[in-house]
N, C-alpha and C. Protein backbone atom coordinates (compact mmCIF):
# COMPACT_ATOMS: atom_id res chain seq x y z
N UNK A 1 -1.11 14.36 -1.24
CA UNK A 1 -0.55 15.28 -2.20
C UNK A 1 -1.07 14.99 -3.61
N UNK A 2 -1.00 13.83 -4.27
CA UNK A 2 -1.67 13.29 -5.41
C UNK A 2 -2.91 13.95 -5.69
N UNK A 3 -3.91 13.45 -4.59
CA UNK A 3 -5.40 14.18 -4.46
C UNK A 3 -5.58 15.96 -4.79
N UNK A 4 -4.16 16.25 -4.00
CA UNK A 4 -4.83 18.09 -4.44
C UNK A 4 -3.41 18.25 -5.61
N UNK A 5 -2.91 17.81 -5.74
CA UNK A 5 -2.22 17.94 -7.22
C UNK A 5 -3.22 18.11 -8.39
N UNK A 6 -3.60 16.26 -8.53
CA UNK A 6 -4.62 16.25 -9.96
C UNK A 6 -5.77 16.88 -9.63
N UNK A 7 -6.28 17.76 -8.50
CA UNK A 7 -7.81 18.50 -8.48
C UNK A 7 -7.07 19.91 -8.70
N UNK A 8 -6.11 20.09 -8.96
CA UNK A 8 -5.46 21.23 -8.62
C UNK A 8 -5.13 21.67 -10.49
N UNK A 9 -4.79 20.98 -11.18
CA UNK A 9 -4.58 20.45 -12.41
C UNK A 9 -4.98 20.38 -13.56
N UNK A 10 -6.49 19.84 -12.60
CA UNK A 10 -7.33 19.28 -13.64
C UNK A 10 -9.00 19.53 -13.26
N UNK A 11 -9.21 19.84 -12.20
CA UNK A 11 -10.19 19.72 -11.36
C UNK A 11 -11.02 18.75 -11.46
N UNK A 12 -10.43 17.92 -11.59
CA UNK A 12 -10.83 16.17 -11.15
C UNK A 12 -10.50 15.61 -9.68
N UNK A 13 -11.49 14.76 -9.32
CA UNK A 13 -10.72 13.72 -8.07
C UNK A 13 -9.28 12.52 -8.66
N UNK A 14 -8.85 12.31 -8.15
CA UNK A 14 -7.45 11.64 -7.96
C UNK A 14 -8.89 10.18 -8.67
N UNK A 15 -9.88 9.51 -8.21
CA UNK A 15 -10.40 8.45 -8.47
C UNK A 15 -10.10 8.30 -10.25
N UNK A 16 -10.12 9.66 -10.66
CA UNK A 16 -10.48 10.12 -12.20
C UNK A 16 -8.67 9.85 -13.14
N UNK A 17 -7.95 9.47 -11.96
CA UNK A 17 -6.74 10.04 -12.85
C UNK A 17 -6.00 8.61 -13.27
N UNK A 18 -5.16 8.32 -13.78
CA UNK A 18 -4.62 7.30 -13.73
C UNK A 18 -3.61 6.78 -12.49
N UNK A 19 -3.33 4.97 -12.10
CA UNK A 19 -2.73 5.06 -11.04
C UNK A 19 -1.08 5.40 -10.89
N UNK A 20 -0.88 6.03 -11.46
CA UNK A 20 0.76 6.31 -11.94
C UNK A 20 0.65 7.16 -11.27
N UNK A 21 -0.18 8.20 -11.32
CA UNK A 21 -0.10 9.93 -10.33
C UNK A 21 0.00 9.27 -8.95
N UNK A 22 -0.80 8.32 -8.54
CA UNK A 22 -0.87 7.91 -6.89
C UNK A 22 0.53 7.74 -6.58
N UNK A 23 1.06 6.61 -7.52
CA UNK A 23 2.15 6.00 -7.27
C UNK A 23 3.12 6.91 -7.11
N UNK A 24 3.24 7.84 -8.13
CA UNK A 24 4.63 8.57 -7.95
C UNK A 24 5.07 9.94 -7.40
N UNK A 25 3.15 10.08 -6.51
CA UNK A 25 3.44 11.15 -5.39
C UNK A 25 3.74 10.05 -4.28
N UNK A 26 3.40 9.27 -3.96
CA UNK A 26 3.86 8.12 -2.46
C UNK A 26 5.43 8.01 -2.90
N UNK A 27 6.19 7.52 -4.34
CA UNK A 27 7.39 7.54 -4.24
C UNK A 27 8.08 9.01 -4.06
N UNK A 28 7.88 9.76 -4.29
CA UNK A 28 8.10 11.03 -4.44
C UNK A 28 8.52 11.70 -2.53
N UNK A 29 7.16 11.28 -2.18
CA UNK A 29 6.83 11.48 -0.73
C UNK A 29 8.10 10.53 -0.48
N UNK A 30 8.33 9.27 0.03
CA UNK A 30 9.27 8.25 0.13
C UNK A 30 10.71 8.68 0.33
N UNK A 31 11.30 9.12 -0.91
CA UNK A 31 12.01 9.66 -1.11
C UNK A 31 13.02 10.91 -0.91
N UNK A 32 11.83 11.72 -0.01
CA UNK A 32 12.60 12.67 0.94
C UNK A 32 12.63 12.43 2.66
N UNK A 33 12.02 11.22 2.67
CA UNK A 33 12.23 10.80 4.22
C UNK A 33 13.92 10.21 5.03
N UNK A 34 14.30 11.05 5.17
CA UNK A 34 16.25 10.94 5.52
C UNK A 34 16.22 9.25 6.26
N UNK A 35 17.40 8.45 5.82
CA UNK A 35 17.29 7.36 5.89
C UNK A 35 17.06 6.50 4.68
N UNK A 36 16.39 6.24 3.95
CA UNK A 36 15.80 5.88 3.18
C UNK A 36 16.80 6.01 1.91
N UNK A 37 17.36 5.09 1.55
CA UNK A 37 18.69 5.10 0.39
C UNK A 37 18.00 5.26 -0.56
N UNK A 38 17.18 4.98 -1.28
CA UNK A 38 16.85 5.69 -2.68
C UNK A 38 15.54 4.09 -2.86
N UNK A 39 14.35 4.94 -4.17
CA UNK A 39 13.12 4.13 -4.46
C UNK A 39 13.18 3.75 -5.38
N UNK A 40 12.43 2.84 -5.73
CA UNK A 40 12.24 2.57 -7.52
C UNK A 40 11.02 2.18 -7.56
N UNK A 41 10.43 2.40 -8.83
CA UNK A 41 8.97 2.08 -9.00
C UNK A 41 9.04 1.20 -10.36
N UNK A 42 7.81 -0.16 -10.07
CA UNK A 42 7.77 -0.57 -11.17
C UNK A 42 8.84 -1.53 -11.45
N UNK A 43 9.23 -2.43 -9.74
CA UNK A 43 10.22 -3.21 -9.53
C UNK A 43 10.07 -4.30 -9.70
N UNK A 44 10.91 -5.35 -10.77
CA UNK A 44 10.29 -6.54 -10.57
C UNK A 44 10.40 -7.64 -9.56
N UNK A 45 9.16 -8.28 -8.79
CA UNK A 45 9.24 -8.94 -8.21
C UNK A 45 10.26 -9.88 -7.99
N UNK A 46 10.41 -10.54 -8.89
CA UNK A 46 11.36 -11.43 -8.99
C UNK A 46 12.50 -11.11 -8.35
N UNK A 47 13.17 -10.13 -8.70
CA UNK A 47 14.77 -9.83 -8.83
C UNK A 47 14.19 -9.06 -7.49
N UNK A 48 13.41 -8.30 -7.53
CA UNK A 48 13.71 -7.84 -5.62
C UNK A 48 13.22 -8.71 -4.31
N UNK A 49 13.15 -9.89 -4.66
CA UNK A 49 12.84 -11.12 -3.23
C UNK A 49 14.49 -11.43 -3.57
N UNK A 50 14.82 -11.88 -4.80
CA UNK A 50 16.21 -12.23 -4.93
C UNK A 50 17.52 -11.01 -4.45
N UNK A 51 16.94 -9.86 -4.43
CA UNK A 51 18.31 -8.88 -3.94
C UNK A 51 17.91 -8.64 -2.40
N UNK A 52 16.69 -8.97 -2.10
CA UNK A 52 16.53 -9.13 -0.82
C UNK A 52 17.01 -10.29 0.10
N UNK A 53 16.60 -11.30 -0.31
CA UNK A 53 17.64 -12.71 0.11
C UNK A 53 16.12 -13.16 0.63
N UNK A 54 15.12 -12.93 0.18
CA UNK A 54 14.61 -13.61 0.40
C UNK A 54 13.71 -14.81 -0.34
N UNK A 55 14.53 -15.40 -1.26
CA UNK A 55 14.21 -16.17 -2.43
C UNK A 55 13.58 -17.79 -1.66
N UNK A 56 14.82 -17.87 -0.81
CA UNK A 56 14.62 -19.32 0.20
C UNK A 56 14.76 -20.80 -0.88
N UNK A 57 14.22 -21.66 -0.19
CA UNK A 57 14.03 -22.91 -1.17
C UNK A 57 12.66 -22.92 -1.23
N UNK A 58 12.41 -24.32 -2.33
CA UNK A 58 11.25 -24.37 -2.73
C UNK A 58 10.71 -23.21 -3.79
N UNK A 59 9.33 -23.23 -4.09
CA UNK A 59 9.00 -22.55 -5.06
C UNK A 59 8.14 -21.26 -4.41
N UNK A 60 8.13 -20.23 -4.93
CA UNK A 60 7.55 -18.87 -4.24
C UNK A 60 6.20 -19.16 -4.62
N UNK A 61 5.29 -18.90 -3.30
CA UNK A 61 3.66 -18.92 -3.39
C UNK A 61 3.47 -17.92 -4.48
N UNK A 62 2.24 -18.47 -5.09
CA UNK A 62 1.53 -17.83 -6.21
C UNK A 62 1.26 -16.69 -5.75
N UNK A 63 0.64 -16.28 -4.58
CA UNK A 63 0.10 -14.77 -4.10
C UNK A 63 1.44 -13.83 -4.49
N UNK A 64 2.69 -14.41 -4.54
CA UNK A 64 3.70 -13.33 -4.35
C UNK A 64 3.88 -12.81 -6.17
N UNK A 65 2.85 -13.27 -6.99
CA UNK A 65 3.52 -12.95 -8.40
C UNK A 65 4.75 -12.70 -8.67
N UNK A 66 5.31 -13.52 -8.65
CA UNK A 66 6.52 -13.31 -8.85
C UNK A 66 7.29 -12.55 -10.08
N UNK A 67 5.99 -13.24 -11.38
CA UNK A 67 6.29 -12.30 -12.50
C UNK A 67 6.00 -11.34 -12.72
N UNK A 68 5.48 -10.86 -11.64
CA UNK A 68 4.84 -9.37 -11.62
C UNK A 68 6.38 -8.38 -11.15
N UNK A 69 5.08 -7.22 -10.42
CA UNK A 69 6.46 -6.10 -10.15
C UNK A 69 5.50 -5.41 -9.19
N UNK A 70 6.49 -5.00 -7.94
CA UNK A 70 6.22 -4.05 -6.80
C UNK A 70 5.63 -2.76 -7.35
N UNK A 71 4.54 -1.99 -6.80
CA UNK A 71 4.52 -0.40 -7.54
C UNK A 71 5.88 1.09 -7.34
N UNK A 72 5.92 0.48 -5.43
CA UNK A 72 7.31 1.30 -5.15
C UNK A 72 7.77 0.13 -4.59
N UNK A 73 9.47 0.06 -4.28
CA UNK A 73 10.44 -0.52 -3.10
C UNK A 73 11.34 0.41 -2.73
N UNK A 74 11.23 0.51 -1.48
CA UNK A 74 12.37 1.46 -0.91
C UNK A 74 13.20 0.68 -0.37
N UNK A 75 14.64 0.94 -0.88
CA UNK A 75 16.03 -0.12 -0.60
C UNK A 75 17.06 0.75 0.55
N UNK A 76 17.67 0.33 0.85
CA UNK A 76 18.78 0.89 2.31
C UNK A 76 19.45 1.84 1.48
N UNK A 77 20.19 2.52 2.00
CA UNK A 77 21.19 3.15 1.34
C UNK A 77 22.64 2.14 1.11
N UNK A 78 22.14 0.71 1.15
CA UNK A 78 23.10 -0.29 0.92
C UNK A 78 22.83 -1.25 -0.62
N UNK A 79 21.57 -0.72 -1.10
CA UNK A 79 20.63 -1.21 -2.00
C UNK A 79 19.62 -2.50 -1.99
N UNK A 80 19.46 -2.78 -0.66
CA UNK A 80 18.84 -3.99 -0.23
C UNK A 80 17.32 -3.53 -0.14
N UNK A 81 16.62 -4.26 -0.79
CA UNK A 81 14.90 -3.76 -0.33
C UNK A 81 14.58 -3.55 0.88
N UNK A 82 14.02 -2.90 1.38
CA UNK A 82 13.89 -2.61 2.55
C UNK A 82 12.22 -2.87 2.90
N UNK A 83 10.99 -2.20 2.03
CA UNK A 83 10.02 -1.95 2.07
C UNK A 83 9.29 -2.52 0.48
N UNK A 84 8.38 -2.97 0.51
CA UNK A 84 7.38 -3.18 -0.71
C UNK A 84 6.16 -2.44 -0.50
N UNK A 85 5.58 -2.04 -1.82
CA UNK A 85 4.65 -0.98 -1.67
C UNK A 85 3.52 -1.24 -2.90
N UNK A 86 2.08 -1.46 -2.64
CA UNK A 86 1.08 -1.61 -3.35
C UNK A 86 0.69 -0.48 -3.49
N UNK A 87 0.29 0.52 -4.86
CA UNK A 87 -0.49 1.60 -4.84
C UNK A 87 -1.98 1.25 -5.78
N UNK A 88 -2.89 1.76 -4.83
CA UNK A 88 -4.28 1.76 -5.80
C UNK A 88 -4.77 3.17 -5.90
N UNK A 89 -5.61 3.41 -6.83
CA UNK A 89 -6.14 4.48 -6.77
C UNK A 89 -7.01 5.03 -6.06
N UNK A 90 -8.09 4.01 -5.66
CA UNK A 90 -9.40 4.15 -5.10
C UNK A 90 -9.79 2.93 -4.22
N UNK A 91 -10.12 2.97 -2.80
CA UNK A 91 -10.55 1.62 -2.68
C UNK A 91 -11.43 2.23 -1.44
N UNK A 92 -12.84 1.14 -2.05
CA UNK A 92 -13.87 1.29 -1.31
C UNK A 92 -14.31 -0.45 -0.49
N UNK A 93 -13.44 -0.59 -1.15
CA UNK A 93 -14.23 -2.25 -0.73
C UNK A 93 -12.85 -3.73 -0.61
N UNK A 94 -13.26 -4.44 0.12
CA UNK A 94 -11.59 -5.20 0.64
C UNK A 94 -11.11 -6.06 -0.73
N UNK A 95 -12.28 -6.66 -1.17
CA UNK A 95 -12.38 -7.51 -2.17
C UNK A 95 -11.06 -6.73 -3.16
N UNK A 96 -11.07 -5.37 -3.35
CA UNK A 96 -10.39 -4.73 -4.43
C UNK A 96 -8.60 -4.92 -3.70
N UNK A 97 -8.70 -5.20 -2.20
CA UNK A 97 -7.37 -5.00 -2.29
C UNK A 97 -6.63 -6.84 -1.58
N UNK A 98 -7.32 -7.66 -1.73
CA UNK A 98 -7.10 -8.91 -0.88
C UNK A 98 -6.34 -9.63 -1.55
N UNK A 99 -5.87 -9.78 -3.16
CA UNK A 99 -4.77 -10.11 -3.57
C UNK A 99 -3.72 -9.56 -3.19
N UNK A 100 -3.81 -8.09 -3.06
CA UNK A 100 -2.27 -7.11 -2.68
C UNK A 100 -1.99 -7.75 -1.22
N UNK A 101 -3.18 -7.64 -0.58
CA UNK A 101 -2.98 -8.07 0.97
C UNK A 101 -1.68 -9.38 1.11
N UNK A 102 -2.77 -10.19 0.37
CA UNK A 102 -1.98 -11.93 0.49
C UNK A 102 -0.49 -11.69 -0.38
N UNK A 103 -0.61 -11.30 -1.29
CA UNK A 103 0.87 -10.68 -1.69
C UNK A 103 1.80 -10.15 -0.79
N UNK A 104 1.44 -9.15 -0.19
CA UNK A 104 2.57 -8.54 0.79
C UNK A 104 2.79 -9.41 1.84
N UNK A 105 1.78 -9.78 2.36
CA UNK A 105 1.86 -10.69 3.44
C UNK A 105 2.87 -11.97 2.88
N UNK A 106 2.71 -12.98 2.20
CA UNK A 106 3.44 -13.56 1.90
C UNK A 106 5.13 -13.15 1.50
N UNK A 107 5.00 -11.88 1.06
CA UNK A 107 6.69 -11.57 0.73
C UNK A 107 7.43 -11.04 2.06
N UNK A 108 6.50 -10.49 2.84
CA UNK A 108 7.26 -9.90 4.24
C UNK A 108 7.77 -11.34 5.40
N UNK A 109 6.88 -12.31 5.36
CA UNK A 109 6.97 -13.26 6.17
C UNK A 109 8.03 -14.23 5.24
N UNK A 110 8.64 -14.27 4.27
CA UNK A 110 8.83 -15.15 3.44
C UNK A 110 10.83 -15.09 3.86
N UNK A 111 11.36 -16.26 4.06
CA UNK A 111 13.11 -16.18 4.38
C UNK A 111 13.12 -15.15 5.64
N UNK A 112 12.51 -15.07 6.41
CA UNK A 112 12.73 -14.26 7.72
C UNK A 112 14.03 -13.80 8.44
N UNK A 113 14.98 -15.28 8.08
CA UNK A 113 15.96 -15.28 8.57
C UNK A 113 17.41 -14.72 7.98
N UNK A 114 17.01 -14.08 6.65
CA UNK A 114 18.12 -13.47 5.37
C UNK A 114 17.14 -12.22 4.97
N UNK A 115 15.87 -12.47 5.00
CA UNK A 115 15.24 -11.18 4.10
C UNK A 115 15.49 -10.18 4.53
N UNK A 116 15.89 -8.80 3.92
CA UNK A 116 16.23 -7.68 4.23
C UNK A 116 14.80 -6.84 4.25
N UNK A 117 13.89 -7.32 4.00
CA UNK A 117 12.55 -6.96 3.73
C UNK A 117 11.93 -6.63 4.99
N UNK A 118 11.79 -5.61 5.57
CA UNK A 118 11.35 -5.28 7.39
C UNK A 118 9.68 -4.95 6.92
N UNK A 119 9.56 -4.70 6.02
CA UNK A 119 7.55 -4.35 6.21
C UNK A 119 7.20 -4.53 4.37
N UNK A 120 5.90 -4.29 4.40
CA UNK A 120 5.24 -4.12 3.17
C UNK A 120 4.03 -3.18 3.46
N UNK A 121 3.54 -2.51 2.44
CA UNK A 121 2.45 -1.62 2.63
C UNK A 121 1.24 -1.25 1.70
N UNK A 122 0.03 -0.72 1.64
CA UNK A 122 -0.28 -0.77 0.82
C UNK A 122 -1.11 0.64 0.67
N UNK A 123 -1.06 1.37 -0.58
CA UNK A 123 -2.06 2.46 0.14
C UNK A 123 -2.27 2.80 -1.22
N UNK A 124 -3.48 4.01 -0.86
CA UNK A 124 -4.79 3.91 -1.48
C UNK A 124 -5.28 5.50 -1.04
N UNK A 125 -6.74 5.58 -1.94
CA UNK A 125 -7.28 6.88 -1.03
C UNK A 125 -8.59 6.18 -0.89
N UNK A 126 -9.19 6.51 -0.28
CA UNK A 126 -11.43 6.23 0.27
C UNK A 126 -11.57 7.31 0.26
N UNK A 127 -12.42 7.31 -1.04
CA UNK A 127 -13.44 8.78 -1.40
C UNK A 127 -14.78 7.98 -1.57
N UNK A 128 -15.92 9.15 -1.08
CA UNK A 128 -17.17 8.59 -0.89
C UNK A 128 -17.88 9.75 -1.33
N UNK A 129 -19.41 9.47 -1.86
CA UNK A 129 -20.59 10.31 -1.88
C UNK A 129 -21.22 10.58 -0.27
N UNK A 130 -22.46 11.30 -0.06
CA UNK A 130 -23.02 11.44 0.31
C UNK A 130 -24.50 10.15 0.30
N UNK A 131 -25.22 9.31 1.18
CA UNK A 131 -26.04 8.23 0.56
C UNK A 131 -26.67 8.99 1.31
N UNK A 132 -28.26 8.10 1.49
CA UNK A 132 -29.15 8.80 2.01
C UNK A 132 -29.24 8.08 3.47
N UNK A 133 -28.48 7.25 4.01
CA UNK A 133 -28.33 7.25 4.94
C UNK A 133 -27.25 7.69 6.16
N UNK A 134 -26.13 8.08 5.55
CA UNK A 134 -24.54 8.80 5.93
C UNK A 134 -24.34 9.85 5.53
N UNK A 135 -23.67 10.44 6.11
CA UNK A 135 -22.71 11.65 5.03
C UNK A 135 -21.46 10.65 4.72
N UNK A 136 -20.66 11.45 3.51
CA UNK A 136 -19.67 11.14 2.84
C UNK A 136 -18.37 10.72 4.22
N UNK A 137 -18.17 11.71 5.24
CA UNK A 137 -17.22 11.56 6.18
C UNK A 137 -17.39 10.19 7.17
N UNK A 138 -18.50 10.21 7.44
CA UNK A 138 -19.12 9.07 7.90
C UNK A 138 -18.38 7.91 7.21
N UNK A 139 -19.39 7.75 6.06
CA UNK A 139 -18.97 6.88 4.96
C UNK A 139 -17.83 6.48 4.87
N UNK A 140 -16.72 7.58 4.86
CA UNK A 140 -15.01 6.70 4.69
C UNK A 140 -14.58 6.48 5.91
N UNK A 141 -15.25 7.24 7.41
CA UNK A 141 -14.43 6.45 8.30
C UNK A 141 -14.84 4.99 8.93
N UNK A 142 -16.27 4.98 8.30
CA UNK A 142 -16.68 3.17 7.91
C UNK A 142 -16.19 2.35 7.16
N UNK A 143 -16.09 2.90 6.02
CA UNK A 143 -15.31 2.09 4.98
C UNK A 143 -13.73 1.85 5.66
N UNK A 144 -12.83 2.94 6.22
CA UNK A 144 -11.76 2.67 6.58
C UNK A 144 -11.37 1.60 7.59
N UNK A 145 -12.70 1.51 8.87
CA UNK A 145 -12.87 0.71 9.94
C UNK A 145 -12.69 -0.79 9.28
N UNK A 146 -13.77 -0.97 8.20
CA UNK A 146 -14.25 -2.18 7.65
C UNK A 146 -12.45 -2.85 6.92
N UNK A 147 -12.16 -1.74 6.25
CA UNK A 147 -11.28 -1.92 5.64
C UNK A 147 -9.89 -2.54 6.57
N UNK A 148 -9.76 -2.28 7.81
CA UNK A 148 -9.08 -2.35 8.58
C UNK A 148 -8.56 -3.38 9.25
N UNK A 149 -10.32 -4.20 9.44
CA UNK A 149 -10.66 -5.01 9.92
C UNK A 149 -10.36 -6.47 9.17
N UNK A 150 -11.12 -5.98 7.68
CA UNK A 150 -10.81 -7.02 6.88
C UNK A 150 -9.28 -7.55 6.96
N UNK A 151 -8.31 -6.46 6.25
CA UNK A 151 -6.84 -6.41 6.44
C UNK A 151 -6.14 -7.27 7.47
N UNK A 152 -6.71 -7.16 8.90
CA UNK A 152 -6.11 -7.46 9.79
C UNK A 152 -6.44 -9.53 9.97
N UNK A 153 -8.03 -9.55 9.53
CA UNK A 153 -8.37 -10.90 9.78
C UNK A 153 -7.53 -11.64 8.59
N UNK A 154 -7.73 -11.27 7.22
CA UNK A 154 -7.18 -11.79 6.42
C UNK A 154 -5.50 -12.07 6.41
N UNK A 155 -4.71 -11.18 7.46
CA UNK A 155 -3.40 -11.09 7.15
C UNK A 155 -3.02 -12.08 7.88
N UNK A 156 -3.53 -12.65 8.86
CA UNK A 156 -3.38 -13.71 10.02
C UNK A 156 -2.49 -13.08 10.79
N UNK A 157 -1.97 -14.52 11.59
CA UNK A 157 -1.00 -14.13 12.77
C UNK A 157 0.55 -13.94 12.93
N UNK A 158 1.07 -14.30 11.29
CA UNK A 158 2.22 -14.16 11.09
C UNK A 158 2.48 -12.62 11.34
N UNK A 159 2.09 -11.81 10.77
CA UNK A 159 2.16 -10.34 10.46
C UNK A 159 0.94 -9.36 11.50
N UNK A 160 1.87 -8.26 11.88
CA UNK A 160 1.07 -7.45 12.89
C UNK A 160 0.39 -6.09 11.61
N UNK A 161 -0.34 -6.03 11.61
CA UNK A 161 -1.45 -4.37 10.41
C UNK A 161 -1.26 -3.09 10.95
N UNK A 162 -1.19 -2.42 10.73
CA UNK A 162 -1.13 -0.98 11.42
C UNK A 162 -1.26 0.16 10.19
N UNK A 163 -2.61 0.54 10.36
CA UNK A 163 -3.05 1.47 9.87
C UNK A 163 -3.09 2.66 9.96
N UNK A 164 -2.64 3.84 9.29
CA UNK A 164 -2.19 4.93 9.29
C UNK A 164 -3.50 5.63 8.20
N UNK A 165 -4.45 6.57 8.82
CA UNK A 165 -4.80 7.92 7.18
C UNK A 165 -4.98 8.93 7.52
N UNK A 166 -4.94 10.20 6.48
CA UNK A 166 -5.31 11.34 6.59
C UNK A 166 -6.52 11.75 7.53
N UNK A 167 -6.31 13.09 7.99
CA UNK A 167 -8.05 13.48 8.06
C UNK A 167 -8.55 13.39 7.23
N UNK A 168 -9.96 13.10 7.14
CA UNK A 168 -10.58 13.16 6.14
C UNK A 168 -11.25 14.59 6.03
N UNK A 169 -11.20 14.40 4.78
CA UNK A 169 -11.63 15.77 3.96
C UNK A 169 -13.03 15.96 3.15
N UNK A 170 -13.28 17.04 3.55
CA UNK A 170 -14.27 16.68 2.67
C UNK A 170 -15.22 18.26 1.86
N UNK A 171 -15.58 18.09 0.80
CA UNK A 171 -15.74 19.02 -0.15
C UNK A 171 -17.01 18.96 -0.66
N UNK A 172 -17.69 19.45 -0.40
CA UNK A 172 -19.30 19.49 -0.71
C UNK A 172 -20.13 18.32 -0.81
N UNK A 173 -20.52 17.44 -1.60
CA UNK A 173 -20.94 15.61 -0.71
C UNK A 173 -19.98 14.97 -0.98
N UNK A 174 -18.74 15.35 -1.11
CA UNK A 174 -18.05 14.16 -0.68
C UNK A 174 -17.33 14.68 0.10
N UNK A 175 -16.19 13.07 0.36
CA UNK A 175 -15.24 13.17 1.72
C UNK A 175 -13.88 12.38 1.08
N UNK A 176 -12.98 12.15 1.54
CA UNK A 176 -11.38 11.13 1.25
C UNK A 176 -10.82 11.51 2.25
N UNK A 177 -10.17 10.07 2.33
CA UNK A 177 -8.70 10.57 3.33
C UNK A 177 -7.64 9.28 2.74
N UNK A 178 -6.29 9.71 2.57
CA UNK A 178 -5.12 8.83 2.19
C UNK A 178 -5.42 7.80 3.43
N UNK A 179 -5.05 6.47 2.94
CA UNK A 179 -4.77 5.51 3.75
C UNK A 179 -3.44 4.98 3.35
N UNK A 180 -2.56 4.43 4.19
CA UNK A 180 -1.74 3.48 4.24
C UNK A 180 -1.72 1.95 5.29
N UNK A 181 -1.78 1.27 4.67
CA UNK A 181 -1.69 0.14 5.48
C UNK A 181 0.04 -1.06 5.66
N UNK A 182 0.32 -0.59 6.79
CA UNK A 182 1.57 -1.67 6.98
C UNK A 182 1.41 -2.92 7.45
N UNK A 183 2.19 -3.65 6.71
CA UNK A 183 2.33 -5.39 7.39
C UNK A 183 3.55 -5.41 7.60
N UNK A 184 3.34 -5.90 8.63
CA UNK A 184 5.20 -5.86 9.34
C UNK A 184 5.34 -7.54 9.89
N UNK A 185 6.51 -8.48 9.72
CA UNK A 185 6.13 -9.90 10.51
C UNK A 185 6.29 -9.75 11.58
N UNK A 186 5.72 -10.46 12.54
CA UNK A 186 5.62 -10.90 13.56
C UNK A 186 6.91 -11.41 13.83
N UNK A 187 7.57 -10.94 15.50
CA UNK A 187 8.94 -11.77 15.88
C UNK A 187 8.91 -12.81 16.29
N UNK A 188 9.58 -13.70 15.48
CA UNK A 188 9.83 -15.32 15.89
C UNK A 188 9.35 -16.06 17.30
């Protein structure tokens, strides 16, 4: 929705816009899915491992920035986090998303036994040119494969990946399709 919003708008690609538009069509989207007690964007880390219960002892791994802040969290209709959510604008390459990775991963697996925290996710769009060896469609459902792959080796064995995207689309040399990526932990 983001993607044909700001081309719709502006007649720009979504790559062109700032990441606030991504973010607050995914919360937006979020937000009418029944179930789902209400979102917030722009959550701080800190205080949502702590309303989650999943603070634990010891000190929270660095990957989890703690002083940072979630882009979305979707909480129960009890106000407990439920979900953590990375939004990027554009991602062509793993390198751009392997901090978010080790981030989520670490906060989903983290107090297992109190955290109200059932998944983390991360999503993005893959838009591509045309090269002279691919077309553009090509191109993102390689990039998505690669992307997939990376995700899954890097996340280890605590956490199961499951990748979800759009068809891809595509508009004269280029192509996109929304991705979402879930990390969910692994049962005990």
């Amino acid at each position: 929705a983001a993607q044909q919003d700001y081309q719709d708008w502006s007649t720009c690609w979504l790559d062109e816009a700032p990441e606030y538009m991504a973010t607050v069509s995914v919360a937006r989207a979020l937000a009418k899915v029944r179930g789902n007690g209400f979102v917030t964007l722009e959550s701080s880390a800190k205080e949502t491992i702590a309303e989650a219960g999943a603070k634990g002892r010891g000190r929270v791994s660095a990957s989890v920035r703690a002083n940072g802040r979630f882009d979305v969290v979707v909480h129960t209709s009890h106000g407990n986090p439920r979900i953590v959510i990375e939004v990027k604008r554009h991602v062509s390459r793993f390198e751009q998303i392997r901090k978010d990775v080790d981030r989520v991963v670490s906060v989903v697996t983290r107090s297992r036994a109190t955290s109200s925290i059932s998944f983390g996710a991360l999503t993005f769009l893959v838009w591509l040119k045309d090269d002279r060896t691919f077309n553009a469609s090509e191109r993102v459902r390689k990039t998505i494969e690669n992307l997939t792959n990376s995700t899954t080796e890097a996340a280890g064995d605590k956490v199961k990946v499951v990748v979800h995207h759009s068809p891809v689309h595509v508009e004269y040399d280029r192509a996109w399709s929304s991705v979402a990526i879930a990390i969910k932990p692994r049962a005990a």
